[in-house]
PDB file of N, CA and C in Angstrom:
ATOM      1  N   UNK A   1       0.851  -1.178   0.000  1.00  0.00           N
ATOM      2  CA  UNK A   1       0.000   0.000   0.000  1.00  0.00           C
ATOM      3  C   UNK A   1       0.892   1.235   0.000  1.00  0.00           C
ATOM      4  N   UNK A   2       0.834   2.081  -1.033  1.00  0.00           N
ATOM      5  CA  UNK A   2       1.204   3.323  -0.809  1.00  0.00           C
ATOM      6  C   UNK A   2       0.639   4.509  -0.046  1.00  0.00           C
ATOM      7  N   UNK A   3       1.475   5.554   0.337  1.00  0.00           N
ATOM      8  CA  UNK A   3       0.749   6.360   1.034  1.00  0.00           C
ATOM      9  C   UNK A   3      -0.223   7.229   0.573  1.00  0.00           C
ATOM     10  N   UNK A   4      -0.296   7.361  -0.729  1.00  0.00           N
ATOM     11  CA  UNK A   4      -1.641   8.044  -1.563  1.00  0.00           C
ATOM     12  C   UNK A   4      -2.696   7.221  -1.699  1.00  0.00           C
ATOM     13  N   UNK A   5      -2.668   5.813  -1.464  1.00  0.00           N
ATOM     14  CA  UNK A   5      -3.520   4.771  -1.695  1.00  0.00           C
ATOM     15  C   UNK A   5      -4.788   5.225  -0.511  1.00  0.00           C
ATOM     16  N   UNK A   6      -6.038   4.876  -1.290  1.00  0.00           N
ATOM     17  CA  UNK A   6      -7.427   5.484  -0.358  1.00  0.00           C
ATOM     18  C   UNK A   6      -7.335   4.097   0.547  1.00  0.00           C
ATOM     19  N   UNK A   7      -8.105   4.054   1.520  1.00  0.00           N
ATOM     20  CA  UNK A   7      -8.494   3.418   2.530  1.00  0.00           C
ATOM     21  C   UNK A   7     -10.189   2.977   2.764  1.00  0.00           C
ATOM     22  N   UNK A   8     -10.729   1.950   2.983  1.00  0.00           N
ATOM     23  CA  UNK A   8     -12.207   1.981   2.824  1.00  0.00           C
ATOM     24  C   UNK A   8     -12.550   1.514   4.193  1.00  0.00           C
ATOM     25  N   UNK A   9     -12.845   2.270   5.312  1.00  0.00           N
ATOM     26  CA  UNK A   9     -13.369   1.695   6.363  1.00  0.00           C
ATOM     27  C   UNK A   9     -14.666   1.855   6.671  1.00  0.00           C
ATOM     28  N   UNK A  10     -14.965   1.012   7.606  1.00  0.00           N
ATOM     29  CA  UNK A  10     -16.308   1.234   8.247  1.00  0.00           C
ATOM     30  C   UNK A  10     -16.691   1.173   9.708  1.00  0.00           C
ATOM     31  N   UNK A  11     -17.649   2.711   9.906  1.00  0.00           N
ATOM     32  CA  UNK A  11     -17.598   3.242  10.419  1.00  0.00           C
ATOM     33  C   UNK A  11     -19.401   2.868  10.889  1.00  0.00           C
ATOM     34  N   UNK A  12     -19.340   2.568  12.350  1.00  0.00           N
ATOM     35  CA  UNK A  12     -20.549   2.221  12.639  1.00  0.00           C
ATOM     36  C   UNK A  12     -21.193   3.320  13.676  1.00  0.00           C
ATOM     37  N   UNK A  13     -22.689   3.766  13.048  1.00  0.00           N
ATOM     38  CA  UNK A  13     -23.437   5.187  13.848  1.00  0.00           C
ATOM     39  C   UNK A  13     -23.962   4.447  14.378  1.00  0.00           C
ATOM     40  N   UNK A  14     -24.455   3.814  15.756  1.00  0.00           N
ATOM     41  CA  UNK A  14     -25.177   3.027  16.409  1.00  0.00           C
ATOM     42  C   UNK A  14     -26.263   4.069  16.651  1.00  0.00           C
ATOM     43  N   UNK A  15     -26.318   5.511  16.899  1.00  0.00           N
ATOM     44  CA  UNK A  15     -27.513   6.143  16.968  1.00  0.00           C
ATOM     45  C   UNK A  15     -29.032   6.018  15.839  1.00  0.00           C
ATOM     46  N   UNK A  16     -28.210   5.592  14.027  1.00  0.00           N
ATOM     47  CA  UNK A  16     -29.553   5.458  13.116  1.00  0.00           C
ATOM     48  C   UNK A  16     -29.382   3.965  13.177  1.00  0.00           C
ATOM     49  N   UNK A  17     -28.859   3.262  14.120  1.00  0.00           N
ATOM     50  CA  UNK A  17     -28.665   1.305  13.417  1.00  0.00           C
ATOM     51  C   UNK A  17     -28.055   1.365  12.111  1.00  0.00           C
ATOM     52  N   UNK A  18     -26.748   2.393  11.648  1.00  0.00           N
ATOM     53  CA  UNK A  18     -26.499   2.462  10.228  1.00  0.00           C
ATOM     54  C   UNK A  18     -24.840   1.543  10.555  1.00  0.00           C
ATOM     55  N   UNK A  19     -24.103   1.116   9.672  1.00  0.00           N
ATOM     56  CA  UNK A  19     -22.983   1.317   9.215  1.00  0.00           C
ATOM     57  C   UNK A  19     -22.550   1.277   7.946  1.00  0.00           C
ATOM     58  N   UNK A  20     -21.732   2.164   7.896  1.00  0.00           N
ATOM     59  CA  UNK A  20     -21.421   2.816   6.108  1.00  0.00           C
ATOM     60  C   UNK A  20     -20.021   2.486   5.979  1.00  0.00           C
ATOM     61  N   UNK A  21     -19.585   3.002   4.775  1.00  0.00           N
ATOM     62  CA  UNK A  21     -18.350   2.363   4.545  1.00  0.00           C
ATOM     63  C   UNK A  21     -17.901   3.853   3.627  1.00  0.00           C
ATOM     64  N   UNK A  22     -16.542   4.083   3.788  1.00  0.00           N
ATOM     65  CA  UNK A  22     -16.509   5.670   4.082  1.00  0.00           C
ATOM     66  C   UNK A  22     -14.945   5.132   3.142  1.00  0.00           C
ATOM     67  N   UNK A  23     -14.226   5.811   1.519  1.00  0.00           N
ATOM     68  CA  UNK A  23     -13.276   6.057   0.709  1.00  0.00           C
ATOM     69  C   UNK A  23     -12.488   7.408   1.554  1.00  0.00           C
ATOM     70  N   UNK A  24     -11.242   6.738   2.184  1.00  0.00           N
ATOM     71  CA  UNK A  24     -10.782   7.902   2.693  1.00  0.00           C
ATOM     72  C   UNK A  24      -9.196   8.013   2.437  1.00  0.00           C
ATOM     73  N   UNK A  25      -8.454   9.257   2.327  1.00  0.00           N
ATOM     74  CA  UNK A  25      -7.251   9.281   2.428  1.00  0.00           C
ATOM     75  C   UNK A  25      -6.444   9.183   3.434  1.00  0.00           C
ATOM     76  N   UNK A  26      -5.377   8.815   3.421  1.00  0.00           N
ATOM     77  CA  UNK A  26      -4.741   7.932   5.214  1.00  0.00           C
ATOM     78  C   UNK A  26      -4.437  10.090   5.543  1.00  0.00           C
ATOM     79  N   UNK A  27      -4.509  10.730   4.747  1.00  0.00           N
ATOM     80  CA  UNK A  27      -4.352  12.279   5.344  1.00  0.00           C
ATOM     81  C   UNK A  27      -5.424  13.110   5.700  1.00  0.00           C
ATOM     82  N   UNK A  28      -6.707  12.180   5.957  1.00  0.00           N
ATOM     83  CA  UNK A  28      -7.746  12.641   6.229  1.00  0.00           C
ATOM     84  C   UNK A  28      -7.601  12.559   8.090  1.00  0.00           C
ATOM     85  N   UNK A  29      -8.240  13.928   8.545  1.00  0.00           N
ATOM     86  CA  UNK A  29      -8.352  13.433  10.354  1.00  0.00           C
ATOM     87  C   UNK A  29      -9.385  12.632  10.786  1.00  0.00           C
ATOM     88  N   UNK A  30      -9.313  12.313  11.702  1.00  0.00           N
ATOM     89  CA  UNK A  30     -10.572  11.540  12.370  1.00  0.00           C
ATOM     90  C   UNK A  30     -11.820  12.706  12.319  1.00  0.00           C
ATOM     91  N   UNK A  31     -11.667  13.582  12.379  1.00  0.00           N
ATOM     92  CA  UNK A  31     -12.730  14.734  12.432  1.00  0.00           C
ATOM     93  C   UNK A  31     -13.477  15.109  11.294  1.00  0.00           C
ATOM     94  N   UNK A  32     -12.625  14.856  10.089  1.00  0.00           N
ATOM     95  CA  UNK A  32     -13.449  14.636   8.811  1.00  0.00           C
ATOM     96  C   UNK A  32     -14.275  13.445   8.670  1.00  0.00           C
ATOM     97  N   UNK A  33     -13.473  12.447   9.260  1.00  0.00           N
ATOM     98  CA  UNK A  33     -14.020  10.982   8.788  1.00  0.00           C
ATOM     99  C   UNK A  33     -14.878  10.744   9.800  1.00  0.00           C
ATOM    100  N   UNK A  34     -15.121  11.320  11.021  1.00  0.00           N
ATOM    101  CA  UNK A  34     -16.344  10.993  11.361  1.00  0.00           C
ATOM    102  C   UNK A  34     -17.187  12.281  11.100  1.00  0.00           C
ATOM    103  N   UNK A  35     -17.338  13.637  10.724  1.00  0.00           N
ATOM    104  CA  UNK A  35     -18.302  14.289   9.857  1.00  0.00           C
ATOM    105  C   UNK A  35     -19.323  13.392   8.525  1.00  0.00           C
ATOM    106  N   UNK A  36     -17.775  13.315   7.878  1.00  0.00           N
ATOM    107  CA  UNK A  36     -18.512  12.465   6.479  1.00  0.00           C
ATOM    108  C   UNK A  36     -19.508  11.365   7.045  1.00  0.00           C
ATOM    109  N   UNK A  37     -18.828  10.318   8.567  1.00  0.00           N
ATOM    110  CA  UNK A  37     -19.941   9.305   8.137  1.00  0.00           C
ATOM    111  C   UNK A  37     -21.057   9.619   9.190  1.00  0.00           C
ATOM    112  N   UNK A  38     -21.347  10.618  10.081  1.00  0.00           N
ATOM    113  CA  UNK A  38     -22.497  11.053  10.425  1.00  0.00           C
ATOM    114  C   UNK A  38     -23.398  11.192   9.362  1.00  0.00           C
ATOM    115  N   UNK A  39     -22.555  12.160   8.264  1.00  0.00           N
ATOM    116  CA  UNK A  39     -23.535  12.231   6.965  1.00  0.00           C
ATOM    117  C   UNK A  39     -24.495  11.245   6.317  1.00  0.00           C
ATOM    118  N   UNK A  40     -23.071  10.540   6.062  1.00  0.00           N
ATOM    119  CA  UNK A  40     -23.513   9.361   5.240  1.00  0.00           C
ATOM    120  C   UNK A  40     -24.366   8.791   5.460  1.00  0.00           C
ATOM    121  N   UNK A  41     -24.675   8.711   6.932  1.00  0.00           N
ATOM    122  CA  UNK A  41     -25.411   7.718   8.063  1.00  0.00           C
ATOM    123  C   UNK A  41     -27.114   8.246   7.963  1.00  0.00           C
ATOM    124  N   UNK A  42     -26.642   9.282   8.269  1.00  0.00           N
ATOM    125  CA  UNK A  42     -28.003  10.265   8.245  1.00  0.00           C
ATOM    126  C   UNK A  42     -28.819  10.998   7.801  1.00  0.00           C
ATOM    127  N   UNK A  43     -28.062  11.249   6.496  1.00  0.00           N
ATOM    128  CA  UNK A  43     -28.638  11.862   5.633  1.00  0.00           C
ATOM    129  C   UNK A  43     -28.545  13.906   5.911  1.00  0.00           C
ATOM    130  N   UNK A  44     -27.834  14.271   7.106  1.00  0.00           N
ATOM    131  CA  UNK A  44     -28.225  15.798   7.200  1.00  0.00           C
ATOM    132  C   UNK A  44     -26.696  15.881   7.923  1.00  0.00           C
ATOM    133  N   UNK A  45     -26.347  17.111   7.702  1.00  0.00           N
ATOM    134  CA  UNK A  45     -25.136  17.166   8.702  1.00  0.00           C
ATOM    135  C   UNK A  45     -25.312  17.901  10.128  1.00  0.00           C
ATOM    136  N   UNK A  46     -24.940  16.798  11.253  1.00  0.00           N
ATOM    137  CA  UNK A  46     -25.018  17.260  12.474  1.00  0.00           C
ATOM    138  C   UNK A  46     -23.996  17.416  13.049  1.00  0.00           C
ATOM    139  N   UNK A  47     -24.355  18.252  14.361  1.00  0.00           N
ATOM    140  CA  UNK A  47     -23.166  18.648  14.917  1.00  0.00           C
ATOM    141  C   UNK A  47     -21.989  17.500  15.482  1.00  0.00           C
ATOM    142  N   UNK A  48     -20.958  17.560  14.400  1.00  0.00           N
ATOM    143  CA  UNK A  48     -20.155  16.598  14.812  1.00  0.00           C
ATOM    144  C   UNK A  48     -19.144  16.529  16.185  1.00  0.00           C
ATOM    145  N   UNK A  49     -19.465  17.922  17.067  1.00  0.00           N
ATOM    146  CA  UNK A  49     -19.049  17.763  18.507  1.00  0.00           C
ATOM    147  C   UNK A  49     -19.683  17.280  19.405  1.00  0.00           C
ATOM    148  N   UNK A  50     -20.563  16.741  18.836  1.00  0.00           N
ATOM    149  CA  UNK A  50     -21.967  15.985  19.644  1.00  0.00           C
ATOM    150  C   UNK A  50     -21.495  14.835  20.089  1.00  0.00           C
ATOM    151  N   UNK A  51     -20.323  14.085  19.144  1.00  0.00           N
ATOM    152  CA  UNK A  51     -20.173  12.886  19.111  1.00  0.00           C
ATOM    153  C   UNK A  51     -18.510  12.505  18.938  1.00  0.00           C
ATOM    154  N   UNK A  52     -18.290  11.004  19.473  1.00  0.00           N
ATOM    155  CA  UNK A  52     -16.776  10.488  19.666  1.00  0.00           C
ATOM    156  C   UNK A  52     -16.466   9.746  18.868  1.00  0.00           C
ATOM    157  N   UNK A  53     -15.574   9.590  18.473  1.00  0.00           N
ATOM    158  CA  UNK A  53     -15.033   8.168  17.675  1.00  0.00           C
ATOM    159  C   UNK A  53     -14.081   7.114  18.571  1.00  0.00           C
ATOM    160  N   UNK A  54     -14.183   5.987  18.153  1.00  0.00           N
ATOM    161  CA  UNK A  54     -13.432   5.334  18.922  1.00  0.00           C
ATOM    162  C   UNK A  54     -13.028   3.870  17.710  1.00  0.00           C
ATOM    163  N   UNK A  55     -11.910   3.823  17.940  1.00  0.00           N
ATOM    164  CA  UNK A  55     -11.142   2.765  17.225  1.00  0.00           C
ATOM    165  C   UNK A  55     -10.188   1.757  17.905  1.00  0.00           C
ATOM    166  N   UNK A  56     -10.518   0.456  17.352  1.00  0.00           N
ATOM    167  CA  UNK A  56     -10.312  -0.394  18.570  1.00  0.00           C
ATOM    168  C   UNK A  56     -10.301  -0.505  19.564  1.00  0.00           C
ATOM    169  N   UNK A  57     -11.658  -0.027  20.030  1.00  0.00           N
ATOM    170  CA  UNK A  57     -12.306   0.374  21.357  1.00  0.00           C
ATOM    171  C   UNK A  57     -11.753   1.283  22.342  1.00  0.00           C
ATOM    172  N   UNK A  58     -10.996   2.191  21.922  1.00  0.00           N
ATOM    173  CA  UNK A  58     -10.576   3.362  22.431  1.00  0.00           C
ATOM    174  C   UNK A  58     -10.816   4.469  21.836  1.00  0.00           C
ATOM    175  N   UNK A  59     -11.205   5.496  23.007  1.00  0.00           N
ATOM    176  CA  UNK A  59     -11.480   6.951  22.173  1.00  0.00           C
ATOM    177  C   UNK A  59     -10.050   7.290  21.454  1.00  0.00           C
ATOM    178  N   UNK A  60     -10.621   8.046  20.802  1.00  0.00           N
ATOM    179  CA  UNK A  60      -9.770   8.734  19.782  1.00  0.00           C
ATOM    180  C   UNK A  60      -9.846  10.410  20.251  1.00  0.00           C
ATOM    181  N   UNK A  61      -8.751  10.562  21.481  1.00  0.00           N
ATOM    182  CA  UNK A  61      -8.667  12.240  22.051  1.00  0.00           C
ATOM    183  C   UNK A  61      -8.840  13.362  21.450  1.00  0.00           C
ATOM    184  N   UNK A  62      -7.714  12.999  20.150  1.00  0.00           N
ATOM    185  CA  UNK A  62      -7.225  14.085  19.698  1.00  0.00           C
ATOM    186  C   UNK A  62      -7.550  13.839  18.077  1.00  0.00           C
ATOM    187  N   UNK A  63      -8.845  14.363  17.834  1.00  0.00           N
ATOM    188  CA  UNK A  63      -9.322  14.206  15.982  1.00  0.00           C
ATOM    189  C   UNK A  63      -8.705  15.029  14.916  1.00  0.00           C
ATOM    190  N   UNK A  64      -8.070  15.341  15.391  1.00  0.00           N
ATOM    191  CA  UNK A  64      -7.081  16.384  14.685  1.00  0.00           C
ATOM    192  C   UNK A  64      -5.669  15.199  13.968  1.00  0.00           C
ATOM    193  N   UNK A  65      -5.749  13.994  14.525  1.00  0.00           N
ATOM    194  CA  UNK A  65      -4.762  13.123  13.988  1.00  0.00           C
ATOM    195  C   UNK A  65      -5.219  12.264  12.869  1.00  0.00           C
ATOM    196  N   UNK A  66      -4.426  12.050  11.983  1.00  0.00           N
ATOM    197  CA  UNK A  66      -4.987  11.343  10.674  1.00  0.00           C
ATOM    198  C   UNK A  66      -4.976  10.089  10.566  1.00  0.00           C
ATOM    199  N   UNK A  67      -5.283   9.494   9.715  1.00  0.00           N
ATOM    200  CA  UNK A  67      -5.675   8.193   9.588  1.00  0.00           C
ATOM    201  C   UNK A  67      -4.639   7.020   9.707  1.00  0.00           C
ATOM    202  N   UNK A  68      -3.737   7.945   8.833  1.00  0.00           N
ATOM    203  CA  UNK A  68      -2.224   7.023   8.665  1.00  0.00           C
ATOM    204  C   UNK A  68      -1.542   7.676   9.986  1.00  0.00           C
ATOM    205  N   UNK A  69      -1.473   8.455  10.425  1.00  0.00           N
ATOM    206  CA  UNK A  69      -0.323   8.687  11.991  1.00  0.00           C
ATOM    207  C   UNK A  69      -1.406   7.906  12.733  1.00  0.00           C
ATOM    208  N   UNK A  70      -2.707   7.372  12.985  1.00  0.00           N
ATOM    209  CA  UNK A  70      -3.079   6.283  14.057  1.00  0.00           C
ATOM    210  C   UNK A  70      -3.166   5.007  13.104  1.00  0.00           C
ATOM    211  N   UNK A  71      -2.325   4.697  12.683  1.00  0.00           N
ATOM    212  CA  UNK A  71      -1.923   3.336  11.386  1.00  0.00           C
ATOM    213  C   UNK A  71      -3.563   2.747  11.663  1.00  0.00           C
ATOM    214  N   UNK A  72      -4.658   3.236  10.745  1.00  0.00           N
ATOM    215  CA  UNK A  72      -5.960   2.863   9.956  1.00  0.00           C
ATOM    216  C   UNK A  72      -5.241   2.002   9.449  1.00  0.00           C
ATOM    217  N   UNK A  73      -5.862   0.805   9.171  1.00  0.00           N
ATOM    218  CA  UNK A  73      -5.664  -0.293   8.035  1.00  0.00           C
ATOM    219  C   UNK A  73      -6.548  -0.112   7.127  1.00  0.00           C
ATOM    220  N   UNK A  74      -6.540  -0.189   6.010  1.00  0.00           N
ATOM    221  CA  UNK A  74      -7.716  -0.625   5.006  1.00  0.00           C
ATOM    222  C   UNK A  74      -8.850  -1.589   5.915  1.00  0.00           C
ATOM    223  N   UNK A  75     -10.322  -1.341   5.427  1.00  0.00           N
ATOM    224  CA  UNK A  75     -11.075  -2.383   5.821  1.00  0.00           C
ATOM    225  C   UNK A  75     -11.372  -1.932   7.575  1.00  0.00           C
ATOM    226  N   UNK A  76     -10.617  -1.250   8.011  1.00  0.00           N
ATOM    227  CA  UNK A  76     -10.644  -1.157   9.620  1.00  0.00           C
ATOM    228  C   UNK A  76     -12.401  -0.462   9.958  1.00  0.00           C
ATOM    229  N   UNK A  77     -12.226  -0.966  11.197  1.00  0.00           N
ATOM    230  CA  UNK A  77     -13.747  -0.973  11.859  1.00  0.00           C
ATOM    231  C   UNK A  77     -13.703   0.161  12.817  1.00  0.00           C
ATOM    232  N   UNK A  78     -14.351   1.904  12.915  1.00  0.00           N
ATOM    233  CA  UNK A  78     -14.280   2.291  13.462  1.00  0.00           C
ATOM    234  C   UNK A  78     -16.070   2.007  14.474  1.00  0.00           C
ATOM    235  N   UNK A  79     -16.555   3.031  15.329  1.00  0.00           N
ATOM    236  CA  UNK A  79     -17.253   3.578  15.919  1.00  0.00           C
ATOM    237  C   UNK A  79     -17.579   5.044  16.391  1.00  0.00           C
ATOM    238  N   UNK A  80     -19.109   5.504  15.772  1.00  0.00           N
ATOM    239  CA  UNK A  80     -19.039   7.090  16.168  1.00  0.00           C
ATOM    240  C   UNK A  80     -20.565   7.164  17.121  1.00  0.00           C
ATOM    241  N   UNK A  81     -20.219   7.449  18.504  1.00  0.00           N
ATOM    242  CA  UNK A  81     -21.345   7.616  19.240  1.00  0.00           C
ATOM    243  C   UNK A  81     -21.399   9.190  19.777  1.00  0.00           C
ATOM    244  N   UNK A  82     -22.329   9.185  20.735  1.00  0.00           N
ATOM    245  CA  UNK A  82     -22.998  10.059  20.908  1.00  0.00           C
ATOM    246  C   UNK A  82     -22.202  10.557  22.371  1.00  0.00           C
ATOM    247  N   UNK A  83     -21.600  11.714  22.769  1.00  0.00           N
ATOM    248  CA  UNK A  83     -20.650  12.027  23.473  1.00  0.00           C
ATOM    249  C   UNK A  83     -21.482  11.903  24.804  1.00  0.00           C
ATOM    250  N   UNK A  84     -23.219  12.230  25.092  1.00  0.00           N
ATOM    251  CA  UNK A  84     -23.704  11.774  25.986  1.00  0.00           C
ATOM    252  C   UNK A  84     -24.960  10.539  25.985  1.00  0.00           C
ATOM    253  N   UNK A  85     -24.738   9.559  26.886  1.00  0.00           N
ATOM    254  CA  UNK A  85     -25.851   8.648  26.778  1.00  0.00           C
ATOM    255  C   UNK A  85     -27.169   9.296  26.408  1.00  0.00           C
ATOM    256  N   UNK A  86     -28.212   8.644  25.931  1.00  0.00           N
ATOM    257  CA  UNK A  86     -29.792   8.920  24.973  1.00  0.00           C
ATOM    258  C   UNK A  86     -30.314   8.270  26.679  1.00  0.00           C
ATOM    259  N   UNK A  87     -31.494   8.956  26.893  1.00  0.00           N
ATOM    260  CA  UNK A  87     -32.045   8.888  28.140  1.00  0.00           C
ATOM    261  C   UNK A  87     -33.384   7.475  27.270  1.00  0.00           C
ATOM    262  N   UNK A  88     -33.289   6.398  28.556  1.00  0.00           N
ATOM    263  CA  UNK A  88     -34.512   5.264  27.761  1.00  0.00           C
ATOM    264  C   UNK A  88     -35.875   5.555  28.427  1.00  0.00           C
ATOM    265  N   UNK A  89     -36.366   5.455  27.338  1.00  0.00           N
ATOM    266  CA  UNK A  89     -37.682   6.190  27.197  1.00  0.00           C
ATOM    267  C   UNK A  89     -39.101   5.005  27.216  1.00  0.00           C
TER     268      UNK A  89
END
């Protein structure tokens, strides 16, 4: 894999029951890539400070870091939730 080579992960919104699968560059941040797949997910763009990412079951602090400096693999499985629990109703 080269370093211009795209990356295809997927990225699961447990808030719509969606997961999408998101063409990304390893120089993309986590902050884009979970914008885009809120989108993707949802159809509208929401506030993406609403919500965390977490990859291999750890948050991801600092979204300002890219895909390739937290070595993304192709195919890799993220998670984007909701920064506070949904009250059950």
């Amino acid at each position: 894999m080269t370093v211009a080579s795209a990356l295809r992960v997927k990225v699961s919104v447990p808030d719509v029951w969606d997961v999408v699968e998101v063409t990304a560059a390893p120089d993309w941040s986590m902050r884009r890539l979970k914008r885009t797949a809120l989108t993707l997910a949802t159809g509208r763009t929401l506030d993406s400070d609403l919500y965390l990412v977490k990859y291999r079951g750890a948050l991801v602090i600092d979204e300002s870091e890219t895909l390739g400096a937290l070595n993304v693999a192709d195919r890799a499985s993220l998670i984007v939730l909701p920064t506070r629990r949904q009250p059950v109703r």
